[in-house]
N, C-alpha and C. Protein backbone atom coordinates (compact mmCIF):
# COMPACT_ATOMS: atom_id res chain seq x y z
N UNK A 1 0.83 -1.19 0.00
CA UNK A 1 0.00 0.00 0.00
C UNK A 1 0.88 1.26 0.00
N UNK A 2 1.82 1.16 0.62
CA UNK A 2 2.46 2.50 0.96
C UNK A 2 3.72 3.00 -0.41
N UNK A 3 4.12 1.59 -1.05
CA UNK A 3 5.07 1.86 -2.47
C UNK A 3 3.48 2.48 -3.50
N UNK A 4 2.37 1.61 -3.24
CA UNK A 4 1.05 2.58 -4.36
C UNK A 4 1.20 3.76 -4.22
N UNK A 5 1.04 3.99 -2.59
CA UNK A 5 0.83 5.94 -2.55
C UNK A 5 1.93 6.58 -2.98
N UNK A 6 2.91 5.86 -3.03
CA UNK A 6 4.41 7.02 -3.38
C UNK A 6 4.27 6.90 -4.73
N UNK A 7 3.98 5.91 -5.49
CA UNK A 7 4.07 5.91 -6.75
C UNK A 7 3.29 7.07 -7.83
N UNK A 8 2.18 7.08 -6.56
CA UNK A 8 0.85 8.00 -7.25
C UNK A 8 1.23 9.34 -6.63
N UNK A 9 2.14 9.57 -5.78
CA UNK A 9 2.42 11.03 -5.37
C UNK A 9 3.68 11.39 -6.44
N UNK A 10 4.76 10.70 -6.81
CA UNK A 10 5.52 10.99 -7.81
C UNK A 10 5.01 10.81 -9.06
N UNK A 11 4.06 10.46 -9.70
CA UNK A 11 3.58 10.45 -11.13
C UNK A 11 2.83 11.80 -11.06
N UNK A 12 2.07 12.04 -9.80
CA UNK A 12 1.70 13.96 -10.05
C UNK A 12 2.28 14.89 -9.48
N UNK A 13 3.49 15.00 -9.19
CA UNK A 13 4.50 15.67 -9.55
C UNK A 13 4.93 15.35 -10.65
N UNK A 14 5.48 14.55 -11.15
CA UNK A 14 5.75 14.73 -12.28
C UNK A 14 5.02 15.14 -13.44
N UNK A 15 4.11 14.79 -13.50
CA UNK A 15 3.01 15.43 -14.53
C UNK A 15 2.51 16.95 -14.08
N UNK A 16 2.67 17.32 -12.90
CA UNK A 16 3.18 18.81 -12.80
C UNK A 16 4.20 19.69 -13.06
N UNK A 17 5.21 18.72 -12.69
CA UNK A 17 6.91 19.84 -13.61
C UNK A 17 6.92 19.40 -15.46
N UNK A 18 5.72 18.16 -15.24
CA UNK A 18 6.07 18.25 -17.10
C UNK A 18 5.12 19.39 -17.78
N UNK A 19 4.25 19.83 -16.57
CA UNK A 19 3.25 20.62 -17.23
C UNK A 19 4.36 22.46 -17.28
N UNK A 20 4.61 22.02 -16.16
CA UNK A 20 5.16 23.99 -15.87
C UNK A 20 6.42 23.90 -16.70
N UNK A 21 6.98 22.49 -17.50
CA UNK A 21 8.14 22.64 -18.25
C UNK A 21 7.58 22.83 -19.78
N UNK A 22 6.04 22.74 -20.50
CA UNK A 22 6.00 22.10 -21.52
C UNK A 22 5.48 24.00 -22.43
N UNK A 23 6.62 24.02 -23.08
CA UNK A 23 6.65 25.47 -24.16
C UNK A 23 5.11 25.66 -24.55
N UNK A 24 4.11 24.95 -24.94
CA UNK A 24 3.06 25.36 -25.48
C UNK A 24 2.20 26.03 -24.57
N UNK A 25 1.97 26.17 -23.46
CA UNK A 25 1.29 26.49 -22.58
C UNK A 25 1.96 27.80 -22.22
N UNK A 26 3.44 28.08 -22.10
CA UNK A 26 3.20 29.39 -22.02
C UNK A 26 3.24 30.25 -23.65
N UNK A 27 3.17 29.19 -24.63
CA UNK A 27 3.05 30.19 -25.81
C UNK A 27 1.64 30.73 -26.22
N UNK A 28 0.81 30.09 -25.47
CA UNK A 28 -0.70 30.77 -25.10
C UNK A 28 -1.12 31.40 -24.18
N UNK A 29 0.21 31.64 -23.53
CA UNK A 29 -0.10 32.59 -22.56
C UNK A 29 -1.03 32.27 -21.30
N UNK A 30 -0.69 30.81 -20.88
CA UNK A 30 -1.44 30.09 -20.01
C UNK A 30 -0.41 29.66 -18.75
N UNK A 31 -1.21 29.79 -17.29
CA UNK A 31 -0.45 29.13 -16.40
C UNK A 31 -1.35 28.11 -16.38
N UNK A 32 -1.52 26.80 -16.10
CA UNK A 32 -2.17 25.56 -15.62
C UNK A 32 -1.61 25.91 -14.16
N UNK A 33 -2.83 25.77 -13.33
CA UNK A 33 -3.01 25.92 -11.96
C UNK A 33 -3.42 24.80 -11.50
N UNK A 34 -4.05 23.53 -12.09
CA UNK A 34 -4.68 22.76 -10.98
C UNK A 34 -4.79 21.48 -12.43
N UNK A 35 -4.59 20.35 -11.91
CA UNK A 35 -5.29 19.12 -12.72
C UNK A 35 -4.78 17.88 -12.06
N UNK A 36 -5.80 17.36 -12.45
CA UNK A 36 -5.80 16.15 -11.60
C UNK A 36 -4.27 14.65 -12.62
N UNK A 37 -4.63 14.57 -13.67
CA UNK A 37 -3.48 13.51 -14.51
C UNK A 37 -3.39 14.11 -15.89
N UNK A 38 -2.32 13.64 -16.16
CA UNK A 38 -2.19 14.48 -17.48
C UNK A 38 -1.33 13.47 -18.31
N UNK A 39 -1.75 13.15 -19.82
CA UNK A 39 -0.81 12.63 -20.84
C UNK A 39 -0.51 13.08 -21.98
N UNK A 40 0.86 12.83 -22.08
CA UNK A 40 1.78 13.50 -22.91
C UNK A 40 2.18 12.74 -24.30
N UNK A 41 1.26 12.91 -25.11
CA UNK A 41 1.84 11.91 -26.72
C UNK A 41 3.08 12.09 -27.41
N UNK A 42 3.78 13.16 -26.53
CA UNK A 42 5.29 13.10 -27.40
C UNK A 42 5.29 13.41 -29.16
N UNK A 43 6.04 13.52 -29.68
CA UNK A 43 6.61 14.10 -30.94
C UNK A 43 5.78 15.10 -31.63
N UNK A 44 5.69 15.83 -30.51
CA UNK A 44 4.86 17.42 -30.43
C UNK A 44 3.71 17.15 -31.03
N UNK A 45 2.89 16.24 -30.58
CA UNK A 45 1.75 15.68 -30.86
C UNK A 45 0.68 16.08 -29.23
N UNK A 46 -0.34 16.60 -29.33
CA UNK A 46 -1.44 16.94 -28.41
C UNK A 46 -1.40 16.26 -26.63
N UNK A 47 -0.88 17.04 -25.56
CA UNK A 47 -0.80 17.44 -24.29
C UNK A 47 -2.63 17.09 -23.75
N UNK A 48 -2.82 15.75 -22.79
CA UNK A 48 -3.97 16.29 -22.35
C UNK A 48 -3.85 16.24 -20.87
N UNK A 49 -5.01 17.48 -20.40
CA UNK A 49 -5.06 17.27 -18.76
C UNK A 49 -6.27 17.16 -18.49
N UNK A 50 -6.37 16.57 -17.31
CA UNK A 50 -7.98 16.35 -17.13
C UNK A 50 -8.16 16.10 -15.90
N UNK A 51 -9.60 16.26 -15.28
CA UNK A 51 -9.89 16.44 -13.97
C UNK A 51 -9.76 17.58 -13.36
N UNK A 52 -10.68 18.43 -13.21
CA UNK A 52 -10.63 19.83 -12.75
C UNK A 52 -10.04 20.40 -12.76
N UNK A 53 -9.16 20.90 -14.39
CA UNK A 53 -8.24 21.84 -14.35
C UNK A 53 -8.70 22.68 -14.78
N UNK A 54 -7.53 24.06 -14.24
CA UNK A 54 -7.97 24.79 -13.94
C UNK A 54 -6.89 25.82 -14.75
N UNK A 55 -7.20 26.92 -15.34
CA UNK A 55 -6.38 27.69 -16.21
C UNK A 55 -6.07 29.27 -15.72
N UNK A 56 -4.85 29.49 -16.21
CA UNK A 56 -4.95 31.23 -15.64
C UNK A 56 -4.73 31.80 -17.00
N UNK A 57 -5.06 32.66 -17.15
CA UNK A 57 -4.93 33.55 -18.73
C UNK A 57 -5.60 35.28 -18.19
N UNK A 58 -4.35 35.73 -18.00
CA UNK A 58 -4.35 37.15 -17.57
C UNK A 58 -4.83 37.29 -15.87
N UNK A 59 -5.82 37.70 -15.97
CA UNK A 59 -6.89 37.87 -14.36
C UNK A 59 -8.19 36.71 -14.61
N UNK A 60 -8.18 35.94 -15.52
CA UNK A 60 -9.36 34.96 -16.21
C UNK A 60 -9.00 33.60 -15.46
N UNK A 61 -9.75 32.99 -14.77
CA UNK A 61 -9.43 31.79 -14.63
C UNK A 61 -10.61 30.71 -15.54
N UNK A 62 -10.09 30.02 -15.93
CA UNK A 62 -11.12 28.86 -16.66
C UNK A 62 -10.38 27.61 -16.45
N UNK A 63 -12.03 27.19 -15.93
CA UNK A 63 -11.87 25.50 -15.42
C UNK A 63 -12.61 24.43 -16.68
N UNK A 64 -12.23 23.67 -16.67
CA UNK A 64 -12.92 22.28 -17.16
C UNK A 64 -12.63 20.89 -17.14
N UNK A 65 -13.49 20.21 -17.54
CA UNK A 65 -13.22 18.50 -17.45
C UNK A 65 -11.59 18.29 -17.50
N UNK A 66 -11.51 18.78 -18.87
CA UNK A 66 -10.41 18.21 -20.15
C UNK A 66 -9.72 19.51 -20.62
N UNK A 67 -8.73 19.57 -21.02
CA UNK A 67 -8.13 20.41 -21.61
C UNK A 67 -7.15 19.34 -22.61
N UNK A 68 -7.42 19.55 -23.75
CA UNK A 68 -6.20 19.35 -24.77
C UNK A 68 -5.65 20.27 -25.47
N UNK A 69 -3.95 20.25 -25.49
CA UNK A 69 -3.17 21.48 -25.82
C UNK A 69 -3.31 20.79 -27.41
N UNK A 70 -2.98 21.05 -28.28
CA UNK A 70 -2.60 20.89 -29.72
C UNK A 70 -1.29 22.07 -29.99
N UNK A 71 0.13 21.73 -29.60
CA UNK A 71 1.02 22.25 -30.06
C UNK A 71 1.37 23.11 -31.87
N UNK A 72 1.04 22.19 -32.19
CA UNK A 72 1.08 22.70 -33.79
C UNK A 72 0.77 23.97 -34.11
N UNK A 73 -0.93 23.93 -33.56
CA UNK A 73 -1.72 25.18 -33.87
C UNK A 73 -1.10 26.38 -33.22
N UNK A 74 -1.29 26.82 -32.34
CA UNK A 74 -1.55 26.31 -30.96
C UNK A 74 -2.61 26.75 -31.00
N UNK A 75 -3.00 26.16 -29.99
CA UNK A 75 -4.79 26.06 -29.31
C UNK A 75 -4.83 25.03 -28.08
N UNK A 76 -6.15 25.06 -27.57
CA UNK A 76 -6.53 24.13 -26.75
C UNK A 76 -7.54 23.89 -27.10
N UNK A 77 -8.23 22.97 -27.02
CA UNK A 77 -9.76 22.20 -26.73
C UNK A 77 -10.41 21.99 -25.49
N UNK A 78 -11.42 22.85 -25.26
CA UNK A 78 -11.81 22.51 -23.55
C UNK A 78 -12.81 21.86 -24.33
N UNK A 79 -13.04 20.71 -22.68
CA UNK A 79 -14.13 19.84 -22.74
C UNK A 79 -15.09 19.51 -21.82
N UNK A 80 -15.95 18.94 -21.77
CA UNK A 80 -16.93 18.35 -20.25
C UNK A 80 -17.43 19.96 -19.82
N UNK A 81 -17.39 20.41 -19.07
CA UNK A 81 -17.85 21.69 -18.37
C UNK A 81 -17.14 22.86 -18.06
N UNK A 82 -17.08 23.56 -18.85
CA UNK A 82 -16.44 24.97 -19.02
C UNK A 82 -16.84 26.16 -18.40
N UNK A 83 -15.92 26.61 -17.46
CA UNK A 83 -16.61 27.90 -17.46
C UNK A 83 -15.93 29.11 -17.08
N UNK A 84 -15.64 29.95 -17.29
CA UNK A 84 -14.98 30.86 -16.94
C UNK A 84 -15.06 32.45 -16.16
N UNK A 85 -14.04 32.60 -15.40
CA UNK A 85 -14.03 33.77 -14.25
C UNK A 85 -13.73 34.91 -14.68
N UNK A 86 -13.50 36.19 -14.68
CA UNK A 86 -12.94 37.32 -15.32
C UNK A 86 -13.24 38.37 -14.39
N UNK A 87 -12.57 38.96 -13.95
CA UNK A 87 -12.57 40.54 -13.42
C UNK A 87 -11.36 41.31 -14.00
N UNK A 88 -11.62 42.00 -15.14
CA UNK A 88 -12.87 42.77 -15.24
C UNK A 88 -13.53 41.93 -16.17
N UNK A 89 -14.73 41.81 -16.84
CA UNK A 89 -15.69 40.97 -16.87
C UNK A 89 -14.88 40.91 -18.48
N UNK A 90 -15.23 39.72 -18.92
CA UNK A 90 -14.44 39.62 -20.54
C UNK A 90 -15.61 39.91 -21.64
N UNK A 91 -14.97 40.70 -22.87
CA UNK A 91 -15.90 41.24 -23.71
C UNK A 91 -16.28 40.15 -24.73
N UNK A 92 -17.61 40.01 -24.75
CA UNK A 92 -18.14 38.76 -25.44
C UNK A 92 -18.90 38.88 -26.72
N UNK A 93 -18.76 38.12 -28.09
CA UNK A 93 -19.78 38.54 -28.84
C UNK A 93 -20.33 37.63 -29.42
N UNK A 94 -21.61 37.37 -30.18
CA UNK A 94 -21.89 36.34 -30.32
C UNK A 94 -23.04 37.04 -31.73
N UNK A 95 -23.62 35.37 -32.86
CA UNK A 95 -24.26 36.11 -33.65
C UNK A 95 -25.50 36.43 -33.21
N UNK A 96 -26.25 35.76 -31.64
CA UNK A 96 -27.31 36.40 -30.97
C UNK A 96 -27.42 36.42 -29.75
N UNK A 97 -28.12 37.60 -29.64
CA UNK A 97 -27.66 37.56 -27.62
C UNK A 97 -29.29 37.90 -27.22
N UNK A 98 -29.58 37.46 -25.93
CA UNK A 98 -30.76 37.13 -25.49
C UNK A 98 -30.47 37.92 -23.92
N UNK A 99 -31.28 38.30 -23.53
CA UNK A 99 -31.41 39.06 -22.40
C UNK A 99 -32.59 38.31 -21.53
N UNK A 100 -32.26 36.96 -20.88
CA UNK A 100 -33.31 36.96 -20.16
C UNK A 100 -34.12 37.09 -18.61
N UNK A 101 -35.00 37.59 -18.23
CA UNK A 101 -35.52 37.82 -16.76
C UNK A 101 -34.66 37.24 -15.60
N UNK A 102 -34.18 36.82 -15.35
CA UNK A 102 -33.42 36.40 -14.48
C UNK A 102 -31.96 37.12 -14.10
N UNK A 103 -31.87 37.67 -14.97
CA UNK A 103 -30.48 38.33 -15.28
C UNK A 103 -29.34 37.53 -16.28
N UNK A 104 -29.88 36.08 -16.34
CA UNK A 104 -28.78 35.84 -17.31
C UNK A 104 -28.78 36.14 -19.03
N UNK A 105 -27.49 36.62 -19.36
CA UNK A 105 -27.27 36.92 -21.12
C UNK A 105 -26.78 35.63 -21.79
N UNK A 106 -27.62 35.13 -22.89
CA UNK A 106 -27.63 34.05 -23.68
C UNK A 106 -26.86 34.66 -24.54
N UNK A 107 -25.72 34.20 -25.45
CA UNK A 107 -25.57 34.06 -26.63
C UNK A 107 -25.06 32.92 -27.28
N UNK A 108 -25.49 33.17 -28.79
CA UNK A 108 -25.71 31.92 -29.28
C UNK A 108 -24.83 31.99 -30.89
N UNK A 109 -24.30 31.43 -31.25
CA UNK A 109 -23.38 31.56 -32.35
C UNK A 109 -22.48 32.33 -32.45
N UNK A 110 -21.32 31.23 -33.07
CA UNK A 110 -19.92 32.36 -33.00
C UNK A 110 -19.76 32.49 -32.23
N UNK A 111 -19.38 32.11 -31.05
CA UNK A 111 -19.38 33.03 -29.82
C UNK A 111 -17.81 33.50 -29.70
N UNK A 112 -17.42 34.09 -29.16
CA UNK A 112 -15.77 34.84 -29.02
C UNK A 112 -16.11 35.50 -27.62
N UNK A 113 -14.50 35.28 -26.77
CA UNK A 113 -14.45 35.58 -25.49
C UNK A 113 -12.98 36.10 -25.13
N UNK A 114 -13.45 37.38 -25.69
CA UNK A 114 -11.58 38.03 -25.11
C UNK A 114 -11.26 38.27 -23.77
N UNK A 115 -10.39 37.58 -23.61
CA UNK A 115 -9.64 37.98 -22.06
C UNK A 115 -9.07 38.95 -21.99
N UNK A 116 -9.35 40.11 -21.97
CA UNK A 116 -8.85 41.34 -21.41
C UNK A 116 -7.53 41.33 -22.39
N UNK A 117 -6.71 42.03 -22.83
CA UNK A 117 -5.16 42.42 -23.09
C UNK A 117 -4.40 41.47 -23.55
N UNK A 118 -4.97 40.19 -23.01
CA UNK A 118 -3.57 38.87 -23.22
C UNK A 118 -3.43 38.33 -24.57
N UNK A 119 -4.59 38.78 -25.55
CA UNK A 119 -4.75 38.11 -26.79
C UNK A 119 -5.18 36.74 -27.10
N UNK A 120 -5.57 36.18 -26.23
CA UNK A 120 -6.12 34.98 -25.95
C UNK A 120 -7.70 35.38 -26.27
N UNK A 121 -8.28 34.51 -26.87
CA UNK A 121 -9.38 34.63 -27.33
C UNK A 121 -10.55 33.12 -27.61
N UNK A 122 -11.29 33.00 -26.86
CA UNK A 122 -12.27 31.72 -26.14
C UNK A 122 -13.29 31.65 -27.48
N UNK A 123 -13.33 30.54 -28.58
CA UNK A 123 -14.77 30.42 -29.30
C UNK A 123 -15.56 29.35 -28.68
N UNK A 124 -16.63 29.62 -28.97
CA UNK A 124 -17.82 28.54 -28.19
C UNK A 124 -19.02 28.87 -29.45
N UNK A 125 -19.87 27.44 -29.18
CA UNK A 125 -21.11 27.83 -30.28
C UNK A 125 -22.09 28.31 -28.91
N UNK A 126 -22.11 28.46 -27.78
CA UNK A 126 -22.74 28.76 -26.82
C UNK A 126 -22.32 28.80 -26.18
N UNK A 127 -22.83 30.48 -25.15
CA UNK A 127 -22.01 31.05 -23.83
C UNK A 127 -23.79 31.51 -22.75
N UNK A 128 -23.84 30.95 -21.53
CA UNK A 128 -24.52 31.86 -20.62
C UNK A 128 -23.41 33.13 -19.87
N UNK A 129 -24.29 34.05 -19.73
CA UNK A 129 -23.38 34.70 -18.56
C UNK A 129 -24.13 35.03 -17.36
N UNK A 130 -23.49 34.75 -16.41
CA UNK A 130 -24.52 34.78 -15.32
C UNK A 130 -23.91 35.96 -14.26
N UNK A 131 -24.40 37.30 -14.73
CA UNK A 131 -23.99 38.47 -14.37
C UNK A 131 -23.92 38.81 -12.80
N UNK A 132 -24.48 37.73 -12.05
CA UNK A 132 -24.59 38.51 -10.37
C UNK A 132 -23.08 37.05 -10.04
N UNK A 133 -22.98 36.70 -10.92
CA UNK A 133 -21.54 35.25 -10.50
C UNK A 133 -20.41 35.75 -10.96
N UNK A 134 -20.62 36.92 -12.08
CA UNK A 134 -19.45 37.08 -12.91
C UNK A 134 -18.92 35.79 -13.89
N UNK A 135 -19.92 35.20 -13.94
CA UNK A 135 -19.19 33.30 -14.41
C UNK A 135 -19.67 33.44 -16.18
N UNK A 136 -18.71 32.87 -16.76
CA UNK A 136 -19.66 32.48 -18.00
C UNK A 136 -19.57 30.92 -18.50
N UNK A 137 -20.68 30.45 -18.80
CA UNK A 137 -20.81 29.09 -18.82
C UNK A 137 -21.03 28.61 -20.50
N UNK A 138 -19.86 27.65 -20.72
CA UNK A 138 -19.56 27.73 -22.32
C UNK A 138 -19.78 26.15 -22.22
N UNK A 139 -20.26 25.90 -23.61
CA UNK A 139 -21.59 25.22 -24.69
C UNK A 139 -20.68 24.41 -25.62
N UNK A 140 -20.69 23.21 -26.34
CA UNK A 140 -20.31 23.25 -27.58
C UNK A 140 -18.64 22.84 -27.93
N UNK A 141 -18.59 23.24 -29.17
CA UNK A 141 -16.97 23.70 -29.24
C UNK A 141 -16.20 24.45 -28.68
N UNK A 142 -15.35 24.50 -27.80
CA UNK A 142 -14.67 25.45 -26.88
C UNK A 142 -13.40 24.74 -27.21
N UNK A 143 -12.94 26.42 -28.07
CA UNK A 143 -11.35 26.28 -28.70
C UNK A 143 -10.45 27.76 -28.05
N UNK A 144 -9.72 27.44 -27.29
CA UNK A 144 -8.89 28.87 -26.91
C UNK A 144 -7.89 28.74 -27.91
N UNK A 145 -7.68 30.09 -28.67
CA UNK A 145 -6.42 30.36 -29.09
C UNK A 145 -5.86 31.46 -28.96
N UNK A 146 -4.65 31.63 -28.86
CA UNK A 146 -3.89 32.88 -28.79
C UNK A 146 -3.95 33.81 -29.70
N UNK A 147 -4.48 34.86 -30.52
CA UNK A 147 -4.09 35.29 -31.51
C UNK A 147 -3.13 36.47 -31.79
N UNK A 148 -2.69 36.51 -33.22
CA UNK A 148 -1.59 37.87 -33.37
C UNK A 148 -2.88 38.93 -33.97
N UNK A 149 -2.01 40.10 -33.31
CA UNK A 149 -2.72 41.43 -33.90
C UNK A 149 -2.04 41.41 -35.47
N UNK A 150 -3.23 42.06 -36.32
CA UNK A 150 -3.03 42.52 -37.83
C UNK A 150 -1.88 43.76 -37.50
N UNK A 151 -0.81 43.55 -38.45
CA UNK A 151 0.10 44.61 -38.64
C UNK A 151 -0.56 45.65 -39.44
């Protein structure tokens, strides 16, 4: 029992210094703060973490199931339950937005989610925002990518 627990305390560390060592993550301008296991396909082939991780991107934190990095692109793929934190609140647009009684804002297509300054930029085919949480709760395809400004 006690060689299991060491085994399982050094495999997440290690899958933590492989995370805070691995170039794609800060080339998106991401700290990974929290995940539960993570695998690594090697020959710069797609990074996944999973189990309540948890992301930093500027003052934004976003959590979900799954996160897969895709080096190439770069990008990530969030998966399972997304949702994200922001102060100051992140500017969102979508091809329709719904205002409903409760206070929460629906939008629905296209959706885009800039994080403040960092250039990081969240698509979803669906976003709630739930304005008295500050939270926004993303739908669908959820692809973060970094982007460059037009010269």
């Amino acid at each position: 029992m006690k060689k299991r627990f060491l085994a399982v305390v050094a495999s997440t560390l290690t899958a933590s210094v492989l995370v805070a060592q691995t170039p794609q993550f800060s080339a998106l301008g991401i700290e990974v703060s929290k995940q539960q296991g993570m695998t690594a396909t090697g020959g710069g082939g797609p990074t996944f973490l999973r189990g309540n991780v948890e992301l930093t991107v500027g003052t934004a934190t976003i959590v979900a199931d799954e996160v897969e990095f895709r080096p190439t692109k770069p990008e990530a793929v969030l998966r399972g339950t997304v949702a994200i934190r922001s102060t100051p609140a992140a500017s969102v647009s979508a091809k329709t937005v719904t205002r409903m009684a409760d206070g929460v804002v629906q939008y629905r297509g296209d959706v885009q989610i800039r994080l403040g300054t960092t250039g990081v930029t969240v698509f979803a085919d669906e976003a709630d925002v739930h304005a008295a949480e500050n939270e926004l709760k993303l739908r669908g395809n959820v692809v973060l990518k970094k982007l460059t400004p037009k010269q």
